[in-house]
Structures are given as C-alpha cells and as structure tokens.
PDB file of N, CA and C in Angstrom:
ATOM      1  N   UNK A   1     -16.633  15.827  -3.793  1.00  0.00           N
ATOM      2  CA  UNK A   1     -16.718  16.512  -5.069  1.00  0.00           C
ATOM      3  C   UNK A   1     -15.704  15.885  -6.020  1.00  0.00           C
ATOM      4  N   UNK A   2     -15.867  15.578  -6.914  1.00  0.00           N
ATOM      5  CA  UNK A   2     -15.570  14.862  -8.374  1.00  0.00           C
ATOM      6  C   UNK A   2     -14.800  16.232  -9.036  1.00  0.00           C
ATOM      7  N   UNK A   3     -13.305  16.039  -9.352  1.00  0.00           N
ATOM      8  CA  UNK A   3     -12.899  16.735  -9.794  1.00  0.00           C
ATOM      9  C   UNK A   3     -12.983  16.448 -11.734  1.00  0.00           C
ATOM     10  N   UNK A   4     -12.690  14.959 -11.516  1.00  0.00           N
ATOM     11  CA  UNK A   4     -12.486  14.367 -12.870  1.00  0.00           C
ATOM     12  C   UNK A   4     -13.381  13.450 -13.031  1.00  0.00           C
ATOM     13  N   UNK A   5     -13.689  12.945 -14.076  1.00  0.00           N
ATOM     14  CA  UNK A   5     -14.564  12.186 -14.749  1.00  0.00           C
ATOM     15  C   UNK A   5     -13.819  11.066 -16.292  1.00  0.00           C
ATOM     16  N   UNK A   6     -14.183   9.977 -15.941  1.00  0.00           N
ATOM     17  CA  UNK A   6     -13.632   9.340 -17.408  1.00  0.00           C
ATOM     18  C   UNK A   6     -14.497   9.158 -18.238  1.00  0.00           C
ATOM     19  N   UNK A   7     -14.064   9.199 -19.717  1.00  0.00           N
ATOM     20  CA  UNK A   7     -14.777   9.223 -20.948  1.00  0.00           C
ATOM     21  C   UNK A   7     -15.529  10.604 -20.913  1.00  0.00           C
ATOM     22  N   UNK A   8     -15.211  11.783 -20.693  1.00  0.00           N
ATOM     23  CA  UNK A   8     -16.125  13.051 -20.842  1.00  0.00           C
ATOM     24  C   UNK A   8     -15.539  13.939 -21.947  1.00  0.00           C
ATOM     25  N   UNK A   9     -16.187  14.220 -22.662  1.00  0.00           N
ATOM     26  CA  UNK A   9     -16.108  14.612 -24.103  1.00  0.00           C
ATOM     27  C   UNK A   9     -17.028  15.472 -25.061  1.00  0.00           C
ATOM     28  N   UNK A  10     -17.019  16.750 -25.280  1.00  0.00           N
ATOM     29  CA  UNK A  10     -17.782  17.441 -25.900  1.00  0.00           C
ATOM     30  C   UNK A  10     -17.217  17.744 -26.798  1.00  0.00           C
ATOM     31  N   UNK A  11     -17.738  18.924 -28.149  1.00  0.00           N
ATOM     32  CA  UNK A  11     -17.692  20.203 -28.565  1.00  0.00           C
ATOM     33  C   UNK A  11     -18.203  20.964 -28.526  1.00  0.00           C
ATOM     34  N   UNK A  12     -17.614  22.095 -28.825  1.00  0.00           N
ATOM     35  CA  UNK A  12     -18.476  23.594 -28.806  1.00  0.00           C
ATOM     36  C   UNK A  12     -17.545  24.543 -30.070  1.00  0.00           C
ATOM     37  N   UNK A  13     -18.670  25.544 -30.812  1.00  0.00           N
ATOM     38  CA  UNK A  13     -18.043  26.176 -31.637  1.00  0.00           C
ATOM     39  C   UNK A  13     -18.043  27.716 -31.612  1.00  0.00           C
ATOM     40  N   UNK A  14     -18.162  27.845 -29.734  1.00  0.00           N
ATOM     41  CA  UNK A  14     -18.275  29.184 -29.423  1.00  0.00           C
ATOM     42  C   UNK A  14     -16.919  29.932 -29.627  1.00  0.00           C
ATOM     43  N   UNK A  15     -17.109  31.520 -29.596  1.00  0.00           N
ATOM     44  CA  UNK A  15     -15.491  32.329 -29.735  1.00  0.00           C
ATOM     45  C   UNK A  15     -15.717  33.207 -28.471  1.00  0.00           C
ATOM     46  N   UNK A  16     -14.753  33.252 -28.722  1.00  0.00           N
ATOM     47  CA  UNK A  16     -14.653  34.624 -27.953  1.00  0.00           C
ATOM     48  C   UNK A  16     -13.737  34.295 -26.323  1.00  0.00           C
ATOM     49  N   UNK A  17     -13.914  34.683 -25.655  1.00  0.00           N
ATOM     50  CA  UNK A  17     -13.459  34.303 -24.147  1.00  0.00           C
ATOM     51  C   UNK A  17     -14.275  34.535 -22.976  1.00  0.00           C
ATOM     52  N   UNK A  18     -15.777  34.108 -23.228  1.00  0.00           N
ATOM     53  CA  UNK A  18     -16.730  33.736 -22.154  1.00  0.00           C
ATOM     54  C   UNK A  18     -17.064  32.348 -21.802  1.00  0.00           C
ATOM     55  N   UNK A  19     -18.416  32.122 -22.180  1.00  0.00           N
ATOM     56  CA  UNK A  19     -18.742  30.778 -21.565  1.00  0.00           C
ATOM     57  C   UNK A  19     -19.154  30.369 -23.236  1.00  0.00           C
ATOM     58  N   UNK A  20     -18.722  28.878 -22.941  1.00  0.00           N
ATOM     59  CA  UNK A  20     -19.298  27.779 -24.354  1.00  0.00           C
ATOM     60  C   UNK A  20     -20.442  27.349 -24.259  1.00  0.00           C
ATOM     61  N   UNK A  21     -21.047  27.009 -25.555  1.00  0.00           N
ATOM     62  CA  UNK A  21     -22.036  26.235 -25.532  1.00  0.00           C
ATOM     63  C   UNK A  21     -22.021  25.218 -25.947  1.00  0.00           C
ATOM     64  N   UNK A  22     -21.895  24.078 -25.143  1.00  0.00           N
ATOM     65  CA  UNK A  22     -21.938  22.829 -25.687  1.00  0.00           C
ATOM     66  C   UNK A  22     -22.966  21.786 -26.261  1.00  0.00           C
ATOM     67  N   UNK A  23     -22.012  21.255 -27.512  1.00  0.00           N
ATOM     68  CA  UNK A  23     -22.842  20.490 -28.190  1.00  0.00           C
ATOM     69  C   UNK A  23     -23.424  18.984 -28.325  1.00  0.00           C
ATOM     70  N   UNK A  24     -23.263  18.900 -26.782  1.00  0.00           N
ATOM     71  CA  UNK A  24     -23.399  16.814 -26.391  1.00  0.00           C
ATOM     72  C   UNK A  24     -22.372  16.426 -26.282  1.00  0.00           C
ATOM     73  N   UNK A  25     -22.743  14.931 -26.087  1.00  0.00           N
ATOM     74  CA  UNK A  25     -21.348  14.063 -25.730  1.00  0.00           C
ATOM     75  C   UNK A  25     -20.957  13.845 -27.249  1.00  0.00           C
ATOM     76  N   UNK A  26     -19.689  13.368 -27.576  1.00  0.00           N
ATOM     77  CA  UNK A  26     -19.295  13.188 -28.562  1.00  0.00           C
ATOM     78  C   UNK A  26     -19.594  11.354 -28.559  1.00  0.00           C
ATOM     79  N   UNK A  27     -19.388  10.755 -29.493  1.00  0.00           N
ATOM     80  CA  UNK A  27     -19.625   9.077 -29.632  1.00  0.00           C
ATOM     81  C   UNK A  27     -18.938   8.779 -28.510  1.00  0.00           C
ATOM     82  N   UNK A  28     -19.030   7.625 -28.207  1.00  0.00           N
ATOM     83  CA  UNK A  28     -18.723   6.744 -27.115  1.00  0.00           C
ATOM     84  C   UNK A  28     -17.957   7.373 -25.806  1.00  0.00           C
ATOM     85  N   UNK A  29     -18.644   9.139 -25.659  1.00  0.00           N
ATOM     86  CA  UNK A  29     -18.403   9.840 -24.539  1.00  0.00           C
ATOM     87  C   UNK A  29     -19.449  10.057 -23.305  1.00  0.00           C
ATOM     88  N   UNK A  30     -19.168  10.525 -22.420  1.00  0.00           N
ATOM     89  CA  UNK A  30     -20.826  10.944 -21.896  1.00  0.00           C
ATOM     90  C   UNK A  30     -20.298  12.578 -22.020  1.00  0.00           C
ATOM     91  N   UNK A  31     -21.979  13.344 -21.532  1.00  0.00           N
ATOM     92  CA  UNK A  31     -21.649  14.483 -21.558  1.00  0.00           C
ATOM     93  C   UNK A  31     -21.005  15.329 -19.870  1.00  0.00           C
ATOM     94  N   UNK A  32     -20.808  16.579 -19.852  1.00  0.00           N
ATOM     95  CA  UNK A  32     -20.334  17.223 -18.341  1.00  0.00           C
ATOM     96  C   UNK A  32     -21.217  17.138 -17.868  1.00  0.00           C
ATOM     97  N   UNK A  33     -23.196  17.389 -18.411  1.00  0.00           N
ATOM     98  CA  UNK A  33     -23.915  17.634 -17.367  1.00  0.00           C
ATOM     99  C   UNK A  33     -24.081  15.807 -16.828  1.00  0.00           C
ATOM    100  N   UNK A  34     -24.018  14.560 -17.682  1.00  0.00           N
ATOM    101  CA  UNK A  34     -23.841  13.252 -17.149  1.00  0.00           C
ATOM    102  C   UNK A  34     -23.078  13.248 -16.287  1.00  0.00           C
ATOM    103  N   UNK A  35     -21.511  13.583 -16.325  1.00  0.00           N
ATOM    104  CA  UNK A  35     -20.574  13.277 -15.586  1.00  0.00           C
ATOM    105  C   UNK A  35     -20.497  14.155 -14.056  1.00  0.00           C
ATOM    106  N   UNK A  36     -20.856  15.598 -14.211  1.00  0.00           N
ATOM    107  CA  UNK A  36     -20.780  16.140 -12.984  1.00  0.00           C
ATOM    108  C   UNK A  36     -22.478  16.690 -12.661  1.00  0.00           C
ATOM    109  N   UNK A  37     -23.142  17.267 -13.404  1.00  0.00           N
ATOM    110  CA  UNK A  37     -24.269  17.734 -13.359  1.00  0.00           C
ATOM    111  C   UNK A  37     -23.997  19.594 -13.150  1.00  0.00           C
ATOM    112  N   UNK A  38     -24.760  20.217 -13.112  1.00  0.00           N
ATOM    113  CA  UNK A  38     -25.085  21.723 -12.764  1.00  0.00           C
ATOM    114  C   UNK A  38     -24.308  22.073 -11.767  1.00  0.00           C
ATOM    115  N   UNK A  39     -23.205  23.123 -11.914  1.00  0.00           N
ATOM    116  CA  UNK A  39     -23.183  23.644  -9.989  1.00  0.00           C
ATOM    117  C   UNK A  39     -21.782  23.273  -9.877  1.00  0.00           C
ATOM    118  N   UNK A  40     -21.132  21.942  -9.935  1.00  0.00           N
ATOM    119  CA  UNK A  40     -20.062  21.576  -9.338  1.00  0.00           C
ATOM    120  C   UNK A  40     -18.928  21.560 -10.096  1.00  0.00           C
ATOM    121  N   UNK A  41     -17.697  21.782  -9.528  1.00  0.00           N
ATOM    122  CA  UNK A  41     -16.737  22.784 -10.484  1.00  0.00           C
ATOM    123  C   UNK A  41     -15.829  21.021 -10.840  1.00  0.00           C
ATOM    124  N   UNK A  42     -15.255  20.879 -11.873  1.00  0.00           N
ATOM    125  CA  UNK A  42     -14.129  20.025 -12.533  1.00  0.00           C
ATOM    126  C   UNK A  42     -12.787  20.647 -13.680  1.00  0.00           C
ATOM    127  N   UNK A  43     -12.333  19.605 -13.902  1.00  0.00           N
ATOM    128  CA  UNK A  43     -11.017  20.310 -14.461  1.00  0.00           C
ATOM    129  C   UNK A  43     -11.487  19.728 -15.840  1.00  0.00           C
ATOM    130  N   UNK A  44     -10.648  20.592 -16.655  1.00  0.00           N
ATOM    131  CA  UNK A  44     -11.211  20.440 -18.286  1.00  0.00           C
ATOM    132  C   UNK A  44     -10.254  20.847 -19.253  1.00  0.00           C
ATOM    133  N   UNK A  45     -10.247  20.507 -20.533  1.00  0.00           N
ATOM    134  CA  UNK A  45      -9.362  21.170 -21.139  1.00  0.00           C
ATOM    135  C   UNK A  45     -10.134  21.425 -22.458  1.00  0.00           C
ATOM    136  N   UNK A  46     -10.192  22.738 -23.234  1.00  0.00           N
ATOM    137  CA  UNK A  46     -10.005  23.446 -24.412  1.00  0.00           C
ATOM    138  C   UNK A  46      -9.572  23.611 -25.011  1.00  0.00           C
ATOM    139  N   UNK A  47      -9.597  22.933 -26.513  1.00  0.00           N
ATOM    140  CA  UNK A  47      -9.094  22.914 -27.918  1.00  0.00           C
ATOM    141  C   UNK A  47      -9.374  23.196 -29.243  1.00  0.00           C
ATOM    142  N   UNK A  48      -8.886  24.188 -29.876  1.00  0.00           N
ATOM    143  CA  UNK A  48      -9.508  24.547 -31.099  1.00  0.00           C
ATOM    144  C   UNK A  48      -8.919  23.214 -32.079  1.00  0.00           C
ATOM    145  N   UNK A  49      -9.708  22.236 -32.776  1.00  0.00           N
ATOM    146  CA  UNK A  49      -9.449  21.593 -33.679  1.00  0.00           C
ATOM    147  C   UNK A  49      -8.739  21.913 -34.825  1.00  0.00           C
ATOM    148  N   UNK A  50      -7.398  21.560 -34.912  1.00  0.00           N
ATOM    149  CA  UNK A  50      -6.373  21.916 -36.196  1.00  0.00           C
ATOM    150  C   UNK A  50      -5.889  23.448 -35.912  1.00  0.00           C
ATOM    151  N   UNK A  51      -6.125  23.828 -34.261  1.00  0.00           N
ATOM    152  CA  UNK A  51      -5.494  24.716 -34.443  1.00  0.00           C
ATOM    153  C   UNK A  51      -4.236  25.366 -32.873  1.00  0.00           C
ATOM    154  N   UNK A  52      -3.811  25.907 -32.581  1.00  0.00           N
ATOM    155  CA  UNK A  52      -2.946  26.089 -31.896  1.00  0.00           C
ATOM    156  C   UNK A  52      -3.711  26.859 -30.271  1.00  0.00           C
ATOM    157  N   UNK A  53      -4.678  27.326 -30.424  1.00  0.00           N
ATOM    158  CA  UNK A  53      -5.488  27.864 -29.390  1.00  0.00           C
ATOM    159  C   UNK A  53      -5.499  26.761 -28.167  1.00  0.00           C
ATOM    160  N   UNK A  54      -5.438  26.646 -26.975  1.00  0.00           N
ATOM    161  CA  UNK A  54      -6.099  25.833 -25.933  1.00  0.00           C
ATOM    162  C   UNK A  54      -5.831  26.224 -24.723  1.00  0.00           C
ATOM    163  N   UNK A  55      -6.382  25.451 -23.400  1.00  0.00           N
ATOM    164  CA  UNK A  55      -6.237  25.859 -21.673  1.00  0.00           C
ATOM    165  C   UNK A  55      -6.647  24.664 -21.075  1.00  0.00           C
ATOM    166  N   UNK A  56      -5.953  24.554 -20.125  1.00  0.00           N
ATOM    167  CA  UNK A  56      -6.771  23.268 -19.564  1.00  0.00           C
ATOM    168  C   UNK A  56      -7.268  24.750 -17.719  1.00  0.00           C
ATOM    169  N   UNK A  57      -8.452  24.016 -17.501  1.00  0.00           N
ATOM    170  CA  UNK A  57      -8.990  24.768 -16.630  1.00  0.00           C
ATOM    171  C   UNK A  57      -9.689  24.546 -15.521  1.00  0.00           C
ATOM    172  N   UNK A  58     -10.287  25.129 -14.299  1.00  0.00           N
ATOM    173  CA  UNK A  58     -11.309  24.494 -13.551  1.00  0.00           C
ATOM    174  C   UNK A  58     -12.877  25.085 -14.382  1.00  0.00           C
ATOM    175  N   UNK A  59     -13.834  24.601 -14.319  1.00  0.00           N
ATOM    176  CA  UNK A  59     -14.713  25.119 -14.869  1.00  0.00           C
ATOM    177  C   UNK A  59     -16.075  24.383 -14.178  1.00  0.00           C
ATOM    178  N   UNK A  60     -17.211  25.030 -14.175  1.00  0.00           N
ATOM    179  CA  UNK A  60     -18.212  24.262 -13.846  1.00  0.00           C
ATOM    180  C   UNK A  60     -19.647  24.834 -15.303  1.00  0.00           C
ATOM    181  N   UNK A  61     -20.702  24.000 -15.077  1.00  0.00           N
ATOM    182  CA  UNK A  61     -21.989  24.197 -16.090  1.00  0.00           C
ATOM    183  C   UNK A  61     -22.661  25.430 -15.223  1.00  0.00           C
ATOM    184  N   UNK A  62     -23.294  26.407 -15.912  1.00  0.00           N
ATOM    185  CA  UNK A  62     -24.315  27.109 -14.928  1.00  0.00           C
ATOM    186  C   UNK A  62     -25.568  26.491 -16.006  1.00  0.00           C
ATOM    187  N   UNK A  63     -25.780  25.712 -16.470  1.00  0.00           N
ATOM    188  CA  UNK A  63     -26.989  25.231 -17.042  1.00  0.00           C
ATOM    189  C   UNK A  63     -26.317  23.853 -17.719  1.00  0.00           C
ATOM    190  N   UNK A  64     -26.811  22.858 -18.040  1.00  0.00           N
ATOM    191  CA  UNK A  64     -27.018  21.446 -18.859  1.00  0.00           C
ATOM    192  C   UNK A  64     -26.005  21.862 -19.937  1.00  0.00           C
ATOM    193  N   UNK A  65     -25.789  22.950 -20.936  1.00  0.00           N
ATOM    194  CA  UNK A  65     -25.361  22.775 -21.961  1.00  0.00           C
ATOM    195  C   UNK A  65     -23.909  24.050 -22.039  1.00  0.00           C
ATOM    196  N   UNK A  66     -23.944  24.851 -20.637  1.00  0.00           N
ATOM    197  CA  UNK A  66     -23.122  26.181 -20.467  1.00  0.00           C
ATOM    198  C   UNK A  66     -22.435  25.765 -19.970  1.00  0.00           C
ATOM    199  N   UNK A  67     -21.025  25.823 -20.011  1.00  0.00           N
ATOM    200  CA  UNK A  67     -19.494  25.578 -19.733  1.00  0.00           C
ATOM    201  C   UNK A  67     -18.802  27.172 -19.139  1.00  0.00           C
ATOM    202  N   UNK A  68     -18.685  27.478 -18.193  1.00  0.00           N
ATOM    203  CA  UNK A  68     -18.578  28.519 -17.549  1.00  0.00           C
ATOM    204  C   UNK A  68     -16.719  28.176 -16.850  1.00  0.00           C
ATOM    205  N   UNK A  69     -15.803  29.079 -17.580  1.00  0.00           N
ATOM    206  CA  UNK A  69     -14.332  29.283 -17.557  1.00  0.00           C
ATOM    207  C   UNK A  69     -14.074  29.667 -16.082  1.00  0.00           C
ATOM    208  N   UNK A  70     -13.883  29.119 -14.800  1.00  0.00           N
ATOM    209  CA  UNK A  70     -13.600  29.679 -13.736  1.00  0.00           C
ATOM    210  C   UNK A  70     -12.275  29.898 -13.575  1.00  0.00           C
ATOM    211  N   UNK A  71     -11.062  28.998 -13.648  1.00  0.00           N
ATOM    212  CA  UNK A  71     -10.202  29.232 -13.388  1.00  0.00           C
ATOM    213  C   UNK A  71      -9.151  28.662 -14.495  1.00  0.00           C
ATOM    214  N   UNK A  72      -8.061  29.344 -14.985  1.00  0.00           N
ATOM    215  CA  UNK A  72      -6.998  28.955 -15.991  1.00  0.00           C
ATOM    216  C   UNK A  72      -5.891  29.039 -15.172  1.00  0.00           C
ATOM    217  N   UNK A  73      -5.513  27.166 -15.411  1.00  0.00           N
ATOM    218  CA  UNK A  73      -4.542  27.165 -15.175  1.00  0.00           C
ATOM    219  C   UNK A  73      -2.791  27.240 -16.029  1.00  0.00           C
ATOM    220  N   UNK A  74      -3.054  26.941 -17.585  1.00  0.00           N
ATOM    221  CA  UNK A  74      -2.321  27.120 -18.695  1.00  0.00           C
ATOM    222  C   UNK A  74      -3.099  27.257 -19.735  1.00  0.00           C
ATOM    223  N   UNK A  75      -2.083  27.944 -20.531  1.00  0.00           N
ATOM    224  CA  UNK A  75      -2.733  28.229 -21.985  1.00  0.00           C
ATOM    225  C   UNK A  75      -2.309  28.712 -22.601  1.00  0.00           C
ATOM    226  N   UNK A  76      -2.431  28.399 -24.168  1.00  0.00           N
ATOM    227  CA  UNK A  76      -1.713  29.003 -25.136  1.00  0.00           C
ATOM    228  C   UNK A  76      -1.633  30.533 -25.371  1.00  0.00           C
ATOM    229  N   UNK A  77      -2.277  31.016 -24.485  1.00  0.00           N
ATOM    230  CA  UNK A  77      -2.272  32.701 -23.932  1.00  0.00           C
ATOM    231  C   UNK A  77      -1.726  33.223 -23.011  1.00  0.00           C
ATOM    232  N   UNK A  78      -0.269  32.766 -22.747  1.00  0.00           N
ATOM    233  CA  UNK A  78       0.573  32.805 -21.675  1.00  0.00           C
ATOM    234  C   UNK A  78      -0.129  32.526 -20.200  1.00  0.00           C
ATOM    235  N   UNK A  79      -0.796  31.690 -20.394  1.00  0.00           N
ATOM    236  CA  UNK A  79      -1.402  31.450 -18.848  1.00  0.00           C
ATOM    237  C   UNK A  79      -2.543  31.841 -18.476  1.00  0.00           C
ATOM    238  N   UNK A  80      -3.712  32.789 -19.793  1.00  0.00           N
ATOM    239  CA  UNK A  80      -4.530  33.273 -19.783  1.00  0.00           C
ATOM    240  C   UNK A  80      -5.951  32.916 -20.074  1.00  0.00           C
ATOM    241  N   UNK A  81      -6.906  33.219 -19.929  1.00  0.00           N
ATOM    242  CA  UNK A  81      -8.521  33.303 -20.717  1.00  0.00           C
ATOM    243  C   UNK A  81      -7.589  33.075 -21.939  1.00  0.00           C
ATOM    244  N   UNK A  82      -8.275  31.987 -23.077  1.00  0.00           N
ATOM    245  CA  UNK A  82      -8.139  32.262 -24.371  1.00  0.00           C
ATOM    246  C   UNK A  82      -9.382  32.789 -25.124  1.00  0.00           C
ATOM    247  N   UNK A  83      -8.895  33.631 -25.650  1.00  0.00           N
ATOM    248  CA  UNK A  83     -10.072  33.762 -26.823  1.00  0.00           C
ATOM    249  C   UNK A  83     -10.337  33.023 -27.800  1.00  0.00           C
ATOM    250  N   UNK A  84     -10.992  32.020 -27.739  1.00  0.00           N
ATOM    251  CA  UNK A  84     -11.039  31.431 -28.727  1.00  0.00           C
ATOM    252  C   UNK A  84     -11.083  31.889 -30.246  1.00  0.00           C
ATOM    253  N   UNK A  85     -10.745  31.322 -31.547  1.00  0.00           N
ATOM    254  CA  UNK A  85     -11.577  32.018 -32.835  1.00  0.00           C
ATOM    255  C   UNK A  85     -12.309  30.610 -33.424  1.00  0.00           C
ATOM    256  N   UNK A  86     -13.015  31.175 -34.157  1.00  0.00           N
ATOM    257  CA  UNK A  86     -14.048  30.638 -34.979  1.00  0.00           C
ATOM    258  C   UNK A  86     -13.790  28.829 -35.153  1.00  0.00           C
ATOM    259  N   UNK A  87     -14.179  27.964 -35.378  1.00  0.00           N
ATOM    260  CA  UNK A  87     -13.941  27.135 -35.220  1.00  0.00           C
ATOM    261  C   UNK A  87     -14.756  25.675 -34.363  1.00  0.00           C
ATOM    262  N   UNK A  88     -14.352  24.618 -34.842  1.00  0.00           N
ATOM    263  CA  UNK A  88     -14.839  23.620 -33.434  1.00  0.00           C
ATOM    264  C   UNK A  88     -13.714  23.158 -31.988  1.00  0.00           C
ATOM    265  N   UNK A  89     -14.289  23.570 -31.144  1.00  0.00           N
ATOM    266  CA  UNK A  89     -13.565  23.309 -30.158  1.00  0.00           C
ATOM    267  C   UNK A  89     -13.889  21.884 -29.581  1.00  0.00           C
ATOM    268  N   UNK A  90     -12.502  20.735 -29.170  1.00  0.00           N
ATOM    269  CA  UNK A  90     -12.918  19.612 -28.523  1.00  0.00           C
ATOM    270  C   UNK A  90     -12.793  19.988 -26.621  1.00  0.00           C
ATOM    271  N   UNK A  91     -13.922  19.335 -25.881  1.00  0.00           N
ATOM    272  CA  UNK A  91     -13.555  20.142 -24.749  1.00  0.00           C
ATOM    273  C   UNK A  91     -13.964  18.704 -24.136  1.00  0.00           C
ATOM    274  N   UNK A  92     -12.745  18.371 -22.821  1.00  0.00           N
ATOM    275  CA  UNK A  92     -12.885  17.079 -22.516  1.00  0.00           C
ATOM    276  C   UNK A  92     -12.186  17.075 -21.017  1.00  0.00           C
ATOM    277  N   UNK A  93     -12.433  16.644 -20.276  1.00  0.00           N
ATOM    278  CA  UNK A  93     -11.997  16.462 -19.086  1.00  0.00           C
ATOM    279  C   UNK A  93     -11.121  15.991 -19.165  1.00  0.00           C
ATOM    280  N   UNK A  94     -10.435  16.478 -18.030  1.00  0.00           N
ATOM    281  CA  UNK A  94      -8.797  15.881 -17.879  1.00  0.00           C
ATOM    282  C   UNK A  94      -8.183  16.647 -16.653  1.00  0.00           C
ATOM    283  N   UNK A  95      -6.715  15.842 -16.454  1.00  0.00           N
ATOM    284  CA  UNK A  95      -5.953  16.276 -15.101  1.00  0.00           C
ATOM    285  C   UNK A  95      -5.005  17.202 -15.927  1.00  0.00           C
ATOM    286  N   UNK A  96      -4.877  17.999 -15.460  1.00  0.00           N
ATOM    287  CA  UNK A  96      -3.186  18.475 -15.869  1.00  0.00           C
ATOM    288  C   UNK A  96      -2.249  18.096 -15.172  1.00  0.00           C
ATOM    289  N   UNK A  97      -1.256  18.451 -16.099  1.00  0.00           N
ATOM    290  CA  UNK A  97       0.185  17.577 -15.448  1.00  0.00           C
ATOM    291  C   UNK A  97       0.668  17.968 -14.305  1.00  0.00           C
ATOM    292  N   UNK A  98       0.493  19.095 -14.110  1.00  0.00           N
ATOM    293  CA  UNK A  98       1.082  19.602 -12.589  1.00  0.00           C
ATOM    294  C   UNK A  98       0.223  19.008 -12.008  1.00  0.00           C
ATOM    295  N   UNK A  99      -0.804  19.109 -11.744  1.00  0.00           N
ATOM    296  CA  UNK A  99      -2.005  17.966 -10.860  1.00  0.00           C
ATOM    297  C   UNK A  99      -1.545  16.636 -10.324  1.00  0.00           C
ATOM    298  N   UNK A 100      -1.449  15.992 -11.536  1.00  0.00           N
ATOM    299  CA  UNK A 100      -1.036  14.761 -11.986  1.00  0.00           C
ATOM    300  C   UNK A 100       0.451  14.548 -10.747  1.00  0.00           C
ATOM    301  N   UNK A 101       1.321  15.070 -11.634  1.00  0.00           N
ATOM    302  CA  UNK A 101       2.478  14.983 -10.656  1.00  0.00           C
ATOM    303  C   UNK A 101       2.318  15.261  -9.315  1.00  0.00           C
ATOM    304  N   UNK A 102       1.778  16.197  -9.008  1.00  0.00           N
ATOM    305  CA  UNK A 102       1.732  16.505  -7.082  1.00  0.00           C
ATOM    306  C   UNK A 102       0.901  15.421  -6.888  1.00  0.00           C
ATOM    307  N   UNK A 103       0.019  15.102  -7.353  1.00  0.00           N
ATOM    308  CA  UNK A 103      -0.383  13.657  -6.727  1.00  0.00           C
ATOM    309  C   UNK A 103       0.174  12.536  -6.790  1.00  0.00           C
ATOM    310  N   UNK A 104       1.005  12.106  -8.033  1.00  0.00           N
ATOM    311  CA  UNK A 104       2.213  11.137  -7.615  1.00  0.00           C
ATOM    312  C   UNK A 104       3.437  10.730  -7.030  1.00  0.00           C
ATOM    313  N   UNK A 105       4.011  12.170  -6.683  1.00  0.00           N
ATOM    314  CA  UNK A 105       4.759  12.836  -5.457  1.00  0.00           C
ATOM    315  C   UNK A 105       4.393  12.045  -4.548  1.00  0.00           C
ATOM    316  N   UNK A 106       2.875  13.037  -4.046  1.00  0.00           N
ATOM    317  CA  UNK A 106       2.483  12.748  -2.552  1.00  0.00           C
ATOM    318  C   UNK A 106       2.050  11.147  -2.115  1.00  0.00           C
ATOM    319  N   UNK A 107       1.558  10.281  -3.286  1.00  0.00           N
ATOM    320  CA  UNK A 107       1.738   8.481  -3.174  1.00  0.00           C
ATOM    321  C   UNK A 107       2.918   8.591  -3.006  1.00  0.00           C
ATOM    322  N   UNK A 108       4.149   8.443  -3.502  1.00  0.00           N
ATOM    323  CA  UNK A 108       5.165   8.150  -3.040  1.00  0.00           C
ATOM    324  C   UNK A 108       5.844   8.699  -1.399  1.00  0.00           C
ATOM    325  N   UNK A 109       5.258   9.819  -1.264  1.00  0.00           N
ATOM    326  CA  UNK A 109       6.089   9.801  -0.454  1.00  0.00           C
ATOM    327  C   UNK A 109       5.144   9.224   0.765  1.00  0.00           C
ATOM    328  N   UNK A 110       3.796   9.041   0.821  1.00  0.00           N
ATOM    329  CA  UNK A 110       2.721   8.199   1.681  1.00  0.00           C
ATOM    330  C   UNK A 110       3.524   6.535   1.327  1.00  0.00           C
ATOM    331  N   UNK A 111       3.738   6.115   0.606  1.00  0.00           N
ATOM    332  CA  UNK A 111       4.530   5.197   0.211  1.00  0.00           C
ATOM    333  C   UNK A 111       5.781   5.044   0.774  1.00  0.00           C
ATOM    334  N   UNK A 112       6.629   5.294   0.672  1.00  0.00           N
ATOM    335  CA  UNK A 112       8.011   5.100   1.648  1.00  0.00           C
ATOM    336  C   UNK A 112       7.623   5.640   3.533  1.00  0.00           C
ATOM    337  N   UNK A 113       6.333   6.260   3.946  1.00  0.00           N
ATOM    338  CA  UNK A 113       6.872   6.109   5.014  1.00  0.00           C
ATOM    339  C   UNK A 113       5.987   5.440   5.610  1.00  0.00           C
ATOM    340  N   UNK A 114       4.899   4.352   4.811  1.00  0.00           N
ATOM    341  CA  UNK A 114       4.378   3.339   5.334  1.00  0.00           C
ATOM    342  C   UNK A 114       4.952   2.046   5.464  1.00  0.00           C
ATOM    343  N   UNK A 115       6.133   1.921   4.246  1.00  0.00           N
ATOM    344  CA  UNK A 115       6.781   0.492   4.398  1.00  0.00           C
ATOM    345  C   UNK A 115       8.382   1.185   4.491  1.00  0.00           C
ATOM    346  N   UNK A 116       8.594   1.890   5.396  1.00  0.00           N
ATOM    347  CA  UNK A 116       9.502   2.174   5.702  1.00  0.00           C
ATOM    348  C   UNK A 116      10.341   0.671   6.366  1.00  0.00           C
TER     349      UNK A 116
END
C-alpha cells in the first residue's frame, strides 16, 4: 500500500468539516484517484488558499472525485477536523514531518549498525 504519491495535486472548494469534492488534477499534477485509486488510504495535506486554515492527514477517496478525512494528524485546529470556510482549497499529497523524521531516524540507525 502506497502511502505517498509524487506530483499529486488537487482543489476543492468544499466547507465545512466532512468530505471534499474534488476538482481534478491541477496542471502538470495527476489526480488521487490516478495516484492511489478508490479504497486505499494516503497521507495528504489541506489548504485554504491565502488563508490560515489547514491539516495534513490520512485520508482515502470513497468515489473518483470524494476525499474522505480519516485521520488528523495536525492542524490549524489544535490538532483537529478543520472546518474549512468558503474558499479554494489546494489539497496535495505529502509526508509530514514527524513521518519524515521517524523515517530518517530509523535509516540511520539501520545505517550505523550495518557498517558498524
């Protein structure tokens, strides 16, 4: 299972704090249902354009164009569901940094005790 994907890139100009509807790949992006398809969960992040709202999250599609919020891991809502407001949201795959880091941790330390 494919957590991440490169070049994945949407918008959506849904509110509220359910599921988005997304509006395609953006230029020289592909879309989530290209990159993962229906069903299978990836990490993502949510942004209101020009504005202070966002989360990066696990999330999977329950259809081609539905972006379904499973799990928040940060957010400009102390750690919460954001509600989005009105607006275009950019929504794009990505690692978060805590991710990021525990996996460069754990190379290193697979790293020192192979060429120990």
């Amino acid at each position: 299972m494919a957590l991440v994907a490169d070049r994945v890139r949407e918008t959506s100009t849904s509110t509220g704090a359910g599921n988005l509807a997304l509006a395609g790949a953006s230029t020289g992006f592909q879309s989530f249902n290209t990159a993962f398809g229906v069903g299978p969960q990836f990490l993502c992040t949510i942004e209101l354009q020009g504005g202070s709202e966002w989360e990066t999250s696990l999330c999977h599609l329950s259809n081609s164009t539905t972006l379904v919020r499973d799990r928040v891991f940060k957010s400009s809502a102390a750690n919460a569901l954001v509600t989005f407001s009105a607006g275009t949201k950019n929504v794009f795959c990505s690692l978060p940094g805590d991710t990021a880091r525990g996996v460069i941790n754990a190379a290193n330390i697979l790293r020192r005790q192979l060429y120990r």
